[in-house]
N, C-alpha and C. Protein backbone atom coordinates (compact mmCIF):
# COMPACT_ATOMS: atom_id res chain seq x y z
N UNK A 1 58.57 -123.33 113.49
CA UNK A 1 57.26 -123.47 112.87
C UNK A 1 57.01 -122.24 112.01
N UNK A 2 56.61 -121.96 110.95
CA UNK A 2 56.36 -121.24 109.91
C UNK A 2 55.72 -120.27 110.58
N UNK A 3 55.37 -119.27 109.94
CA UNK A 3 54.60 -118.20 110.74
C UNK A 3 52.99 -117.83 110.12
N UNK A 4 53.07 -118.43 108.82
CA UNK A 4 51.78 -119.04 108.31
C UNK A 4 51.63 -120.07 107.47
N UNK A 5 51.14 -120.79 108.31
CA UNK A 5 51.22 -122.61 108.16
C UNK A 5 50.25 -122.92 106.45
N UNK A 6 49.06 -121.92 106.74
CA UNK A 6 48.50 -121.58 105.40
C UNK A 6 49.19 -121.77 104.05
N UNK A 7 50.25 -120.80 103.68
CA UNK A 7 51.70 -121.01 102.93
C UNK A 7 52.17 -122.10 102.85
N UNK A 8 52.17 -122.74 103.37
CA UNK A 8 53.09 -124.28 102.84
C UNK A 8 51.79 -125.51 103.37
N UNK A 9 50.99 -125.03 102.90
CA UNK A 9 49.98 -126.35 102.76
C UNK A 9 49.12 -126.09 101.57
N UNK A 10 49.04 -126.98 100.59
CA UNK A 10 48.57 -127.04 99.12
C UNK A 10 47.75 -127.83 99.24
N UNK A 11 46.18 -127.43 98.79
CA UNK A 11 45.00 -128.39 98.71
C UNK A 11 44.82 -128.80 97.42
N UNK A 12 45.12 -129.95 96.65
CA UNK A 12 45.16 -130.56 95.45
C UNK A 12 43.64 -130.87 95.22
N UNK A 13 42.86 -130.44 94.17
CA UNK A 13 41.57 -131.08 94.23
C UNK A 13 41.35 -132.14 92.51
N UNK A 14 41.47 -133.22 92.99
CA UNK A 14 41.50 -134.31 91.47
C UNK A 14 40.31 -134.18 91.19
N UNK A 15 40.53 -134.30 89.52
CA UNK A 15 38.94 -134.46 88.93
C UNK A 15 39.03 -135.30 87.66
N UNK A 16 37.92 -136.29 87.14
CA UNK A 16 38.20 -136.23 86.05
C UNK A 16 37.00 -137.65 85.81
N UNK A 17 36.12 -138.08 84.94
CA UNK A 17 35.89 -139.48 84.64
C UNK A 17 36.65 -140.33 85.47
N UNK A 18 34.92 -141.09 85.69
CA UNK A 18 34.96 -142.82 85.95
C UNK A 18 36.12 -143.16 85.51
N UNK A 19 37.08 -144.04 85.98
CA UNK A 19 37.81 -145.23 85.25
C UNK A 19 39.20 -144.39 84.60
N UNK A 20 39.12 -143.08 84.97
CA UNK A 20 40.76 -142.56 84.30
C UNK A 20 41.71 -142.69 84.99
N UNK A 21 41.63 -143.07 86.39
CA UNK A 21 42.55 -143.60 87.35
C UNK A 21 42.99 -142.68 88.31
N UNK A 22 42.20 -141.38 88.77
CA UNK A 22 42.30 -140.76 89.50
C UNK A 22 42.69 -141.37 91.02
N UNK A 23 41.82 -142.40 91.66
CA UNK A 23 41.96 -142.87 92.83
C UNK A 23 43.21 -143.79 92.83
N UNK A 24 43.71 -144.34 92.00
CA UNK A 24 44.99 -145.07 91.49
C UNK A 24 46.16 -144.09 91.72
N UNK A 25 45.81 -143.21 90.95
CA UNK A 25 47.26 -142.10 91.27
C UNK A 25 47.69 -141.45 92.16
N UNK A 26 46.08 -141.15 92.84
CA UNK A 26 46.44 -141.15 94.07
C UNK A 26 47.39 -141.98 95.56
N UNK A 27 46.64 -143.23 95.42
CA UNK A 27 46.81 -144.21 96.34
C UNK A 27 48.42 -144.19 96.48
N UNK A 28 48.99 -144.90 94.89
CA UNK A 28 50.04 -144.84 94.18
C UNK A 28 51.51 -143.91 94.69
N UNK A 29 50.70 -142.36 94.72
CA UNK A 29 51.75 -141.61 94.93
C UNK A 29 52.00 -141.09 96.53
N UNK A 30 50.98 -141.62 97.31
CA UNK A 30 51.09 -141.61 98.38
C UNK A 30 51.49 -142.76 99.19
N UNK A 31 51.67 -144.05 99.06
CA UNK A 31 51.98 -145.27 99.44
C UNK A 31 53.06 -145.97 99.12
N UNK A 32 53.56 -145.02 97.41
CA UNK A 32 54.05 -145.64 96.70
C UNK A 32 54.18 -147.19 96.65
N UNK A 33 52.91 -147.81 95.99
CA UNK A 33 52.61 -148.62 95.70
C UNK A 33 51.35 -148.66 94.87
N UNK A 34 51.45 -149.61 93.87
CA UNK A 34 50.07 -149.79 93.27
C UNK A 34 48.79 -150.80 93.81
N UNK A 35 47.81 -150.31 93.95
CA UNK A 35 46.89 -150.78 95.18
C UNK A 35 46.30 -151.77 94.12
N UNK A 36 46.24 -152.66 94.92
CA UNK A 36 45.83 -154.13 94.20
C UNK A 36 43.81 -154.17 94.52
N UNK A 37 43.50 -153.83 94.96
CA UNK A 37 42.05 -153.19 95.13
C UNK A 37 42.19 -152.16 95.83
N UNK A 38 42.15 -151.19 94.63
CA UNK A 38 41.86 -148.99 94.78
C UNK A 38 39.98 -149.30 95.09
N UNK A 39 40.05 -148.45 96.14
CA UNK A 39 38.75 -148.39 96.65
C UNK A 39 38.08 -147.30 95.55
N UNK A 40 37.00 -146.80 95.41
CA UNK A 40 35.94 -146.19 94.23
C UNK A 40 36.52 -144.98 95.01
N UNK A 41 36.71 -144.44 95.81
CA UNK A 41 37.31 -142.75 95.86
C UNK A 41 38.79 -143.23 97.44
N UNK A 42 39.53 -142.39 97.26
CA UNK A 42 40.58 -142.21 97.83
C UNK A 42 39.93 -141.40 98.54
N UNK A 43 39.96 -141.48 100.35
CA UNK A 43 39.97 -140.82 101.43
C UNK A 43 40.83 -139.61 101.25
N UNK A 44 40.64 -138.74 101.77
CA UNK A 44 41.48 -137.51 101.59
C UNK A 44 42.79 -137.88 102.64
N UNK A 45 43.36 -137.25 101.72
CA UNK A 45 44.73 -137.84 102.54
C UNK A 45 46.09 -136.16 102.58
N UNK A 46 47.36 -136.52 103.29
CA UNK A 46 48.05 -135.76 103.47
C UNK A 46 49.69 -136.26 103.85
N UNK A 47 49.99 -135.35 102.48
CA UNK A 47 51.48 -135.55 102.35
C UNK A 47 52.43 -134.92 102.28
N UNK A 48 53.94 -134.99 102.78
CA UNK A 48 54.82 -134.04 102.34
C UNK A 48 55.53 -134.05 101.30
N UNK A 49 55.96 -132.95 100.49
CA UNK A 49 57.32 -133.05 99.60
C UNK A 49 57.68 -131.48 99.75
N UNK A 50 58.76 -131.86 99.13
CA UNK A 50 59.68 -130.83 98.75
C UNK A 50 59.86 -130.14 97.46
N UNK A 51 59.64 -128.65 97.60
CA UNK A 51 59.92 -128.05 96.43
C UNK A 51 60.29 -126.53 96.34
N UNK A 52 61.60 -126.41 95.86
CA UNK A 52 62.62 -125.59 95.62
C UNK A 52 62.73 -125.19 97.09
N UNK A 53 63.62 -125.89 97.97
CA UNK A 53 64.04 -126.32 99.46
C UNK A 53 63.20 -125.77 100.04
N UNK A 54 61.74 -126.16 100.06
CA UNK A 54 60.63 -125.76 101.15
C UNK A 54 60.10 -126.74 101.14
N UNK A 55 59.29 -127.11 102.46
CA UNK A 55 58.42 -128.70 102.91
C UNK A 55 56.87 -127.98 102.50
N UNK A 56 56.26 -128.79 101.89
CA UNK A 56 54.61 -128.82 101.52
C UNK A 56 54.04 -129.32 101.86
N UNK A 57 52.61 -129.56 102.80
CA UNK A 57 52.06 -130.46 103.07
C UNK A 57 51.13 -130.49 101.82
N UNK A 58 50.51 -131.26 101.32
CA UNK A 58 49.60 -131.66 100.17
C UNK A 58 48.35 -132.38 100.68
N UNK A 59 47.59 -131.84 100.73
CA UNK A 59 46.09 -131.77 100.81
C UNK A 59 45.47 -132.31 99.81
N UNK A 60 45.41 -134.18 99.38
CA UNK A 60 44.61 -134.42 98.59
C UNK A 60 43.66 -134.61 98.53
N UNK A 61 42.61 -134.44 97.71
CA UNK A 61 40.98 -134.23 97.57
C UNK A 61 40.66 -135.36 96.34
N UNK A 62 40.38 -136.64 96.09
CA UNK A 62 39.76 -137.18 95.53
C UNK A 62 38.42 -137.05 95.18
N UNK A 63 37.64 -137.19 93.86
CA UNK A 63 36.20 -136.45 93.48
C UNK A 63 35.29 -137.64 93.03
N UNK A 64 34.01 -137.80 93.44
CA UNK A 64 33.56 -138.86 92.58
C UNK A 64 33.16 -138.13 91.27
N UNK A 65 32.84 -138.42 89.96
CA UNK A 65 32.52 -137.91 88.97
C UNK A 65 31.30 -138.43 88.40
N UNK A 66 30.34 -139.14 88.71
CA UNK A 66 29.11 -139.50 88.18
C UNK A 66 28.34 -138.03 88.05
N UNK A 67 27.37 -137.99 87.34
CA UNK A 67 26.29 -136.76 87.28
C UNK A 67 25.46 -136.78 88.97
N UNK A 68 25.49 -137.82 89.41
CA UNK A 68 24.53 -137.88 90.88
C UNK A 68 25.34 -136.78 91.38
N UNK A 69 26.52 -136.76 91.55
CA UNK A 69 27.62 -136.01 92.51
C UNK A 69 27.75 -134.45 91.85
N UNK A 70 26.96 -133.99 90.65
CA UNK A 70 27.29 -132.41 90.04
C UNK A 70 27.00 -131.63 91.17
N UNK A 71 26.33 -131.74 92.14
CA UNK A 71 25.67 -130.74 93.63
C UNK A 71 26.67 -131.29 94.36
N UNK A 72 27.38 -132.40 94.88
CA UNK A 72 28.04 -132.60 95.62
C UNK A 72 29.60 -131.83 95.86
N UNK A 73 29.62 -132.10 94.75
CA UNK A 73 31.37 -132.49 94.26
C UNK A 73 31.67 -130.87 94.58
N UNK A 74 30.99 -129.48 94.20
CA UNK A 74 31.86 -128.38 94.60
C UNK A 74 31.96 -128.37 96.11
N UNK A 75 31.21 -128.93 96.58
CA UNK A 75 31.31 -128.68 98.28
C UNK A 75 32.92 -129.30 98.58
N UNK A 76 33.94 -129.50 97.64
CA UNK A 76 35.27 -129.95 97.73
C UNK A 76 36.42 -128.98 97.45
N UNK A 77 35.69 -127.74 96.31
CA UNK A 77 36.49 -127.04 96.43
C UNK A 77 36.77 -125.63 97.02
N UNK A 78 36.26 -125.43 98.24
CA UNK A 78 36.54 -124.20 98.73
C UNK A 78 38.12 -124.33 99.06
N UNK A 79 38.56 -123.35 98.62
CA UNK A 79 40.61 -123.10 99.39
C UNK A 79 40.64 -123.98 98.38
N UNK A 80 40.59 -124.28 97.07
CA UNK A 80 41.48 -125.11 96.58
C UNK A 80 42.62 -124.15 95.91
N UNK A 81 43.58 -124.99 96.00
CA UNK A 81 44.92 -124.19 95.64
C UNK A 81 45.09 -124.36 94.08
N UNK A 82 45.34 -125.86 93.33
CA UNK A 82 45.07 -126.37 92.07
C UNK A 82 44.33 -127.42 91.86
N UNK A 83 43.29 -127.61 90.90
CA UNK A 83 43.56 -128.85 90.36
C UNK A 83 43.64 -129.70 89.43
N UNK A 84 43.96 -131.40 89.60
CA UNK A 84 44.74 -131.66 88.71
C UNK A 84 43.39 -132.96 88.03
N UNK A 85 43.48 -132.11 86.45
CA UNK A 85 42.21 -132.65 85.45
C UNK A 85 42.58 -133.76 84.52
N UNK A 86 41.98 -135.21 85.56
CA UNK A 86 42.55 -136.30 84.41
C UNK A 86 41.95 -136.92 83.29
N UNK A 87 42.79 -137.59 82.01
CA UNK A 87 42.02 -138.15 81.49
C UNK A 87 42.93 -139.40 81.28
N UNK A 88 42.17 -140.98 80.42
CA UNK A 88 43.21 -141.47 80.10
C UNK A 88 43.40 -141.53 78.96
N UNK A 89 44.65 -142.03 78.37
CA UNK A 89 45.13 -141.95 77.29
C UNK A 89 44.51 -142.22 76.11
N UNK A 90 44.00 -143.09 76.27
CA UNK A 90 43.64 -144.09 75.35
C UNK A 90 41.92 -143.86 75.11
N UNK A 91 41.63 -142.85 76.00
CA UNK A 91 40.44 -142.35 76.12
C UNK A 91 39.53 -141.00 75.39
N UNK A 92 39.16 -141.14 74.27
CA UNK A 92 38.89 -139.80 73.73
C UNK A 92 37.86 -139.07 74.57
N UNK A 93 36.54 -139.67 74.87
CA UNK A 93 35.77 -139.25 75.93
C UNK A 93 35.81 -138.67 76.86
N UNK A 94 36.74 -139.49 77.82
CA UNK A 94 37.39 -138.53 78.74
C UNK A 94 37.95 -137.19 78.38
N UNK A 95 38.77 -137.27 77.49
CA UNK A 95 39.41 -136.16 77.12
C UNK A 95 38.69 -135.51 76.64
N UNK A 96 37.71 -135.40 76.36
CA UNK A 96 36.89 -134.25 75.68
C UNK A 96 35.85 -133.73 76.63
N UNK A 97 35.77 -134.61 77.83
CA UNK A 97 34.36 -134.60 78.73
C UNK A 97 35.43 -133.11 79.85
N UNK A 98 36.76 -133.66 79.63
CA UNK A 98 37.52 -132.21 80.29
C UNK A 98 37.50 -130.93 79.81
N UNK A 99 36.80 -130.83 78.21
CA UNK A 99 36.91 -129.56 77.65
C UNK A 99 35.40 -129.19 77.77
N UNK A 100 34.59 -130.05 77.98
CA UNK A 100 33.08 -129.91 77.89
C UNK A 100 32.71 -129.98 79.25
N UNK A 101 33.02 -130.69 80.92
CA UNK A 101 32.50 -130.46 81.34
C UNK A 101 33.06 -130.09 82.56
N UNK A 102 34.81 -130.86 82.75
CA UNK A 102 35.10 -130.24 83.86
C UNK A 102 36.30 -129.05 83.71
N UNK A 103 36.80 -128.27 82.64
CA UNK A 103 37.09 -127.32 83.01
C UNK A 103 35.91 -126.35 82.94
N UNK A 104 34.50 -126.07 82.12
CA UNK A 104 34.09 -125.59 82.28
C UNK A 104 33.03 -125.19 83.94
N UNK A 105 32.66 -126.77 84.63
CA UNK A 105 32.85 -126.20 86.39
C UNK A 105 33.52 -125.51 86.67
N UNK A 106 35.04 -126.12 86.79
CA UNK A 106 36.38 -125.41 87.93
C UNK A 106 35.99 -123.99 87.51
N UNK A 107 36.16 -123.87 86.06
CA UNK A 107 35.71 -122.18 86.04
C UNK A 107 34.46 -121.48 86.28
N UNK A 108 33.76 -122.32 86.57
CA UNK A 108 32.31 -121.55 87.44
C UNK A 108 32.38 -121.18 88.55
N UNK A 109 33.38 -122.17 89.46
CA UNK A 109 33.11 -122.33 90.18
C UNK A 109 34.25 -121.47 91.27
N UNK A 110 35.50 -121.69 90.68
CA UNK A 110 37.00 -121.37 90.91
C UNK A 110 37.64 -120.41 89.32
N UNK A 111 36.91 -119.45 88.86
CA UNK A 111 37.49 -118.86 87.99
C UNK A 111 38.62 -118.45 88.24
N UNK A 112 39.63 -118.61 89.29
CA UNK A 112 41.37 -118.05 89.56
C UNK A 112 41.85 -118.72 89.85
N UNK A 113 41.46 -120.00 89.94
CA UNK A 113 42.72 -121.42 90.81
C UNK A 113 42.99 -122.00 89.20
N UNK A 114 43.93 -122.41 89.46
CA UNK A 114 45.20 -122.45 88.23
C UNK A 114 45.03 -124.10 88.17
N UNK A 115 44.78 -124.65 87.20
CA UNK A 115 44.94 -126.71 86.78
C UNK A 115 45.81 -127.06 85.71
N UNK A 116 45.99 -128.07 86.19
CA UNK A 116 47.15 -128.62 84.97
C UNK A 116 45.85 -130.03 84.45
N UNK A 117 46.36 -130.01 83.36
CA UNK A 117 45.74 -131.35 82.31
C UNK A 117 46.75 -132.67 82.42
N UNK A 118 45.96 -133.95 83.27
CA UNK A 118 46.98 -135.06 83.76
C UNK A 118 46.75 -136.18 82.92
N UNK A 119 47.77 -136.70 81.48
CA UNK A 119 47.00 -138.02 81.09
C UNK A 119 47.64 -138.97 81.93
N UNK A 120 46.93 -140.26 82.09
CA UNK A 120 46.87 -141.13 83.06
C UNK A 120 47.08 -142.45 81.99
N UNK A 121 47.42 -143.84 82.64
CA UNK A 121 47.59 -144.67 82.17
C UNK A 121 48.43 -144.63 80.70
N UNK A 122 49.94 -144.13 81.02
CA UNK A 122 50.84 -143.93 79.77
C UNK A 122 51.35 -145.39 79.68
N UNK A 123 51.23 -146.70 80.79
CA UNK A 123 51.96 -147.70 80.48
C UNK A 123 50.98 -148.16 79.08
N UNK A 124 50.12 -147.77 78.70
CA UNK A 124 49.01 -148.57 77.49
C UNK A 124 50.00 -148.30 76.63
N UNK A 125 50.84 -147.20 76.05
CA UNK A 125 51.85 -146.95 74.99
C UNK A 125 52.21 -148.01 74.88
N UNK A 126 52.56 -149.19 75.71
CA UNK A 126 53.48 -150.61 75.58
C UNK A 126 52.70 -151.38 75.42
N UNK A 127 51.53 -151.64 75.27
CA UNK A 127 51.12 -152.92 74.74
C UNK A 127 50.04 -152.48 73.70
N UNK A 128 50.77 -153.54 73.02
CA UNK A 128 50.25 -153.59 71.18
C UNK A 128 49.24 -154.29 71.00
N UNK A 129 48.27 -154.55 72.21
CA UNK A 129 46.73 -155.08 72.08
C UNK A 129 46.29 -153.97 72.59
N UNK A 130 46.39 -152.63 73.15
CA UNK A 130 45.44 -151.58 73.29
C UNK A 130 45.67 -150.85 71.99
N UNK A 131 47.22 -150.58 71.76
CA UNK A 131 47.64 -149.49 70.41
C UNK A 131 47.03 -149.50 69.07
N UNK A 132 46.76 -151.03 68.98
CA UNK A 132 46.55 -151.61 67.81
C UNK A 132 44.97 -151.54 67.59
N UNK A 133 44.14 -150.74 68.48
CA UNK A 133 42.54 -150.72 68.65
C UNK A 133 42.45 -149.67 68.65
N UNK A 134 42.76 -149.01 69.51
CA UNK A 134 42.16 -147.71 69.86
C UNK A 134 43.21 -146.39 69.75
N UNK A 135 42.56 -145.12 69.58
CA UNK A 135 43.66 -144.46 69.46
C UNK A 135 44.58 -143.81 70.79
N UNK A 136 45.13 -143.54 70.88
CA UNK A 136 46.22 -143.38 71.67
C UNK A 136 46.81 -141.81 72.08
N UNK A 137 46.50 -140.94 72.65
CA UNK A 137 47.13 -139.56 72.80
C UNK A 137 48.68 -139.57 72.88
N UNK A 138 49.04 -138.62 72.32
CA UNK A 138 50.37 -138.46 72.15
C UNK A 138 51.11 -137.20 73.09
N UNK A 139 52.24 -137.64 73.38
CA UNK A 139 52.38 -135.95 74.49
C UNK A 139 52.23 -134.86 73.64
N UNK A 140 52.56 -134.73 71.97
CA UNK A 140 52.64 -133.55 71.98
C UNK A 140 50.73 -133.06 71.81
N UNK A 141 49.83 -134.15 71.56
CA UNK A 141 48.85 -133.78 71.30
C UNK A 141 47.91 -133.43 72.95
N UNK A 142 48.88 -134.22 73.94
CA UNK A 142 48.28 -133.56 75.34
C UNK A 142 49.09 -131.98 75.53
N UNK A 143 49.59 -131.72 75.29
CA UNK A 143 50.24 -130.34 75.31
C UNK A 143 49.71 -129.55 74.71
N UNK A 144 49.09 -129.57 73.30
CA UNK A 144 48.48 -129.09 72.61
C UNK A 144 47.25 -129.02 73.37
N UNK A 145 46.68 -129.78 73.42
CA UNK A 145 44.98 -129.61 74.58
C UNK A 145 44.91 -128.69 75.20
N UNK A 146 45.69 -129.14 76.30
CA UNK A 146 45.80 -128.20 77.02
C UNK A 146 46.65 -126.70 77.05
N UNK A 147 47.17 -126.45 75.93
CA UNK A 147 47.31 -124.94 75.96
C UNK A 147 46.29 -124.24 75.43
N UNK A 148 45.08 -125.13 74.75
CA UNK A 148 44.27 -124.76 74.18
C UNK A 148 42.91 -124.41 75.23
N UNK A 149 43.11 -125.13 76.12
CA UNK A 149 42.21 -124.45 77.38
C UNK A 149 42.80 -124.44 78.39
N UNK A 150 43.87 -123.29 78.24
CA UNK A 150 44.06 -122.52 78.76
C UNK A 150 45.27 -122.97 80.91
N UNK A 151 44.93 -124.16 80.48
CA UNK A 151 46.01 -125.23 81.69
C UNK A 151 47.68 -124.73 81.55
N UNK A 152 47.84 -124.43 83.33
CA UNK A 152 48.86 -124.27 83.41
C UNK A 152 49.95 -125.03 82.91
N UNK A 153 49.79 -126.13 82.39
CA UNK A 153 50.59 -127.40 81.77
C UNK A 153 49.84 -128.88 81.84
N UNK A 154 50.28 -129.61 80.95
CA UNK A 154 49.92 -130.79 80.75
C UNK A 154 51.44 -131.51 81.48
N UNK A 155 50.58 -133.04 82.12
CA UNK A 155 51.84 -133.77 82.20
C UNK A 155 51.10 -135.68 82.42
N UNK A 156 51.94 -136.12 82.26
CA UNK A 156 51.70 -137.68 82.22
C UNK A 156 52.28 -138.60 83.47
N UNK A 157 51.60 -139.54 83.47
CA UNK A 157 51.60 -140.51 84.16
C UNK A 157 51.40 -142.04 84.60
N UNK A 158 51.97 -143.40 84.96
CA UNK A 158 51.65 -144.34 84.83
C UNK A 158 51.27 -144.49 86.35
N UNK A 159 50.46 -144.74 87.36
CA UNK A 159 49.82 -145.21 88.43
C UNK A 159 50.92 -146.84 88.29
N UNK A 160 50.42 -147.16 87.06
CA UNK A 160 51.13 -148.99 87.26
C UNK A 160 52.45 -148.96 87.36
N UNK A 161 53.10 -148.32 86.88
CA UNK A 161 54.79 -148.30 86.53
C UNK A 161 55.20 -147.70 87.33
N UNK A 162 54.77 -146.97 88.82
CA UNK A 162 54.92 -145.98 88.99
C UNK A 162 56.17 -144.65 88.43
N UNK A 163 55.36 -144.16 87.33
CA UNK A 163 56.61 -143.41 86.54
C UNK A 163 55.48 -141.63 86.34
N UNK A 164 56.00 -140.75 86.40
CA UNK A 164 56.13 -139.33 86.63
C UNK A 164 55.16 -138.99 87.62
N UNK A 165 54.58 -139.90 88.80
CA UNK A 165 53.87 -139.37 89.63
C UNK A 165 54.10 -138.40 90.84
N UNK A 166 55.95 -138.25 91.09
CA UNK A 166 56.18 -137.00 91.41
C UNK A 166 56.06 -135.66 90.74
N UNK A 167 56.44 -136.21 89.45
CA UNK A 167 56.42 -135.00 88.65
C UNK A 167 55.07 -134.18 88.39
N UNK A 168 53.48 -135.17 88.34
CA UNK A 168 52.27 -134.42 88.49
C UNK A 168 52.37 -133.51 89.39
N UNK A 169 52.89 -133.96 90.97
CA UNK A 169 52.53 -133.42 92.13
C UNK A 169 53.57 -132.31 93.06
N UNK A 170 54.89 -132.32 91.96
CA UNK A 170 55.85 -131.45 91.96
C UNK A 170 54.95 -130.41 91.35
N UNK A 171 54.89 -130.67 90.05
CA UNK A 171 54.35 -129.53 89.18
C UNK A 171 53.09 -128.64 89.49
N UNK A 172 52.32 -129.44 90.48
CA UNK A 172 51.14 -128.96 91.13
C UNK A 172 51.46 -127.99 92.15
N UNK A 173 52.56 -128.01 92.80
CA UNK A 173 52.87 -126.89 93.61
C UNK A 173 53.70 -126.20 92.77
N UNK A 174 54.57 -126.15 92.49
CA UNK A 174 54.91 -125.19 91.52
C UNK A 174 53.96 -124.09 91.19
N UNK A 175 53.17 -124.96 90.33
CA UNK A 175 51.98 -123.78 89.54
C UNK A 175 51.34 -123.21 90.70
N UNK A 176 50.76 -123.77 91.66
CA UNK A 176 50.14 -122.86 93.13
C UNK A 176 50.96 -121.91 93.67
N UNK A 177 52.24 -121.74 93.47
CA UNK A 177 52.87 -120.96 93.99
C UNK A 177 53.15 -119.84 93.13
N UNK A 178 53.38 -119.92 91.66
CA UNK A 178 53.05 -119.08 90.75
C UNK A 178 52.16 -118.32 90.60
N UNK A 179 50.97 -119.03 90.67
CA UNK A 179 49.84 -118.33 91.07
C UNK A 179 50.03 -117.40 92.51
N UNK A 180 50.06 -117.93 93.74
CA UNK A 180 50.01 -116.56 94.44
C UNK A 180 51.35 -115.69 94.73
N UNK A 181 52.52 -116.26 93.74
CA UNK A 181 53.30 -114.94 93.44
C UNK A 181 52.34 -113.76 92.76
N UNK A 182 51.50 -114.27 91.54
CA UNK A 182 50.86 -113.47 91.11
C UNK A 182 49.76 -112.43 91.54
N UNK A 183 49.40 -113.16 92.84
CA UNK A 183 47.51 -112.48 93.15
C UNK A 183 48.88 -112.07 94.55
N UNK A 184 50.01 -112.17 94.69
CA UNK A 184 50.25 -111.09 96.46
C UNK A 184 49.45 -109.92 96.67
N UNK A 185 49.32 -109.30 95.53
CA UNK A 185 49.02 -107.87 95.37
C UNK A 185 47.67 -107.71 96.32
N UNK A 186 46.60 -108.48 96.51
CA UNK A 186 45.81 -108.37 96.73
C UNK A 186 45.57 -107.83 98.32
N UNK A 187 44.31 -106.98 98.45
CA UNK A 187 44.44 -106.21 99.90
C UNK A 187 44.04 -107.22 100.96
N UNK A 188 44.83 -107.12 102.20
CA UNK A 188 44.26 -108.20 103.37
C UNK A 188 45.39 -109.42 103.14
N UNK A 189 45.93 -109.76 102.54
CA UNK A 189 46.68 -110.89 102.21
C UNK A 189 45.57 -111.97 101.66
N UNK A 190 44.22 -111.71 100.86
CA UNK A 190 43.23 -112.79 100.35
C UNK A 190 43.64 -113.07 99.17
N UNK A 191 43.62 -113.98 99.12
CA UNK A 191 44.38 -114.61 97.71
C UNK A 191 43.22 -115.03 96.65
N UNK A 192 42.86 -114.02 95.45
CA UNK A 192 41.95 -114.48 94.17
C UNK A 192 42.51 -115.86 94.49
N UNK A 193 43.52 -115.99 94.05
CA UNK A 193 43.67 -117.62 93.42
C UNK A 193 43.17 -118.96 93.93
N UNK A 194 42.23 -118.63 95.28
CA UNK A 194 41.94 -120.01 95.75
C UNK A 194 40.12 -119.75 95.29
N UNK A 195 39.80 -120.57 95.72
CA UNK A 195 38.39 -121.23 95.40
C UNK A 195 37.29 -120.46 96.49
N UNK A 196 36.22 -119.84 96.70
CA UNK A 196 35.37 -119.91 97.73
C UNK A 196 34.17 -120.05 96.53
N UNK A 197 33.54 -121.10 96.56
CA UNK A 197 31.77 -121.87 96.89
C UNK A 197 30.68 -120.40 97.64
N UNK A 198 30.22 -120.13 97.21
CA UNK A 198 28.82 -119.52 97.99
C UNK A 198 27.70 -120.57 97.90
């Protein structure tokens, strides 16, 4: 047994707009399966993987995002390790409601916990009745976003196809661990990089 269990448990905290498929990607990457009725928030749940030959438990935190929930929703992130800010593709709103409203929380709230920028619903790229309407984000223009505020990385995902939903949640520890390579320094072993709420 580890000698601090703390260390290899990662609290993921999702955020992002109604309808970008947060509770989907969730369900998805934990069941592996696509949930044929996704309930309106994913129960917090807990999982293992592996990364660079160490076991993680993963601490997911599903968020509701309506304005009712702006008082609620930080009471989710104390100890958060990262989290991961979705939008969907095909969604300009969303994507802009991440530069306007939820990275500016996480950083009120968690100015040292480290997020990656997640677009969601990449299977829309394939059908030529969404492409042909609306506009469409492109990876290099999600990459671009997000280096522009300041996200440890952008990455994509289909919930339906199930296609790079390890790779969100690989990459999510990764960056948490980067991060407290960075903050070791700190006295007591307290790590800036997580979240505390007053």
């Amino acid at each position: 047994m580890p000698s601090n269990p703390d260390k290899y448990t990662k609290k993921v905290v999702v955020l992002g707009d109604w309808g970008v498929g947060k509770t989907s990607m969730l369900m998805t990457f934990v069941t592996n399966a696509w949930p044929q009725y996704p309930p309106v928030v994913f129960d917090g749940y807990s999982t293992i993987m592996t990364v660079q030959e160490e076991t993680y438990t993963l601490a997911l935190v599903d968020t509701c995002a309506g304005d009712d929930y702006d008082r609620l929703r930080p009471l989710n992130y104390p100890k958060t390790d990262v989290f991961l800010l979705c939008f969907r593709i095909n969604s300009l709103d969303s994507m802009l409601h991440i530069r306007d409203k939820w990275v500016p929380e996480i950083r009120h709230f968690c100015p040292n916990v480290p997020f990656l920028i997640v677009g969601t619903q990449t299977d829309l790229r394939d059908q030529p009745s969404v492409t042909g309407k609306v506009s469409i984000t492109s990876l290099e223009e999600g990459k671009k976003f997000a280096y522009e505020l300041g996200a440890a990385k952008y990455v994509e995902c289909s919930a339906f196809k199930l296609e790079g939903l390890v790779d969100v949640f690989h990459d999510a520890i990764v960056v948490s661990l980067e991060s407290t390579v960075i903050d070791q320094p700190v006295p007591f072993g307290q790590r800036k990089s997580r979240c505390i709420v007053v």
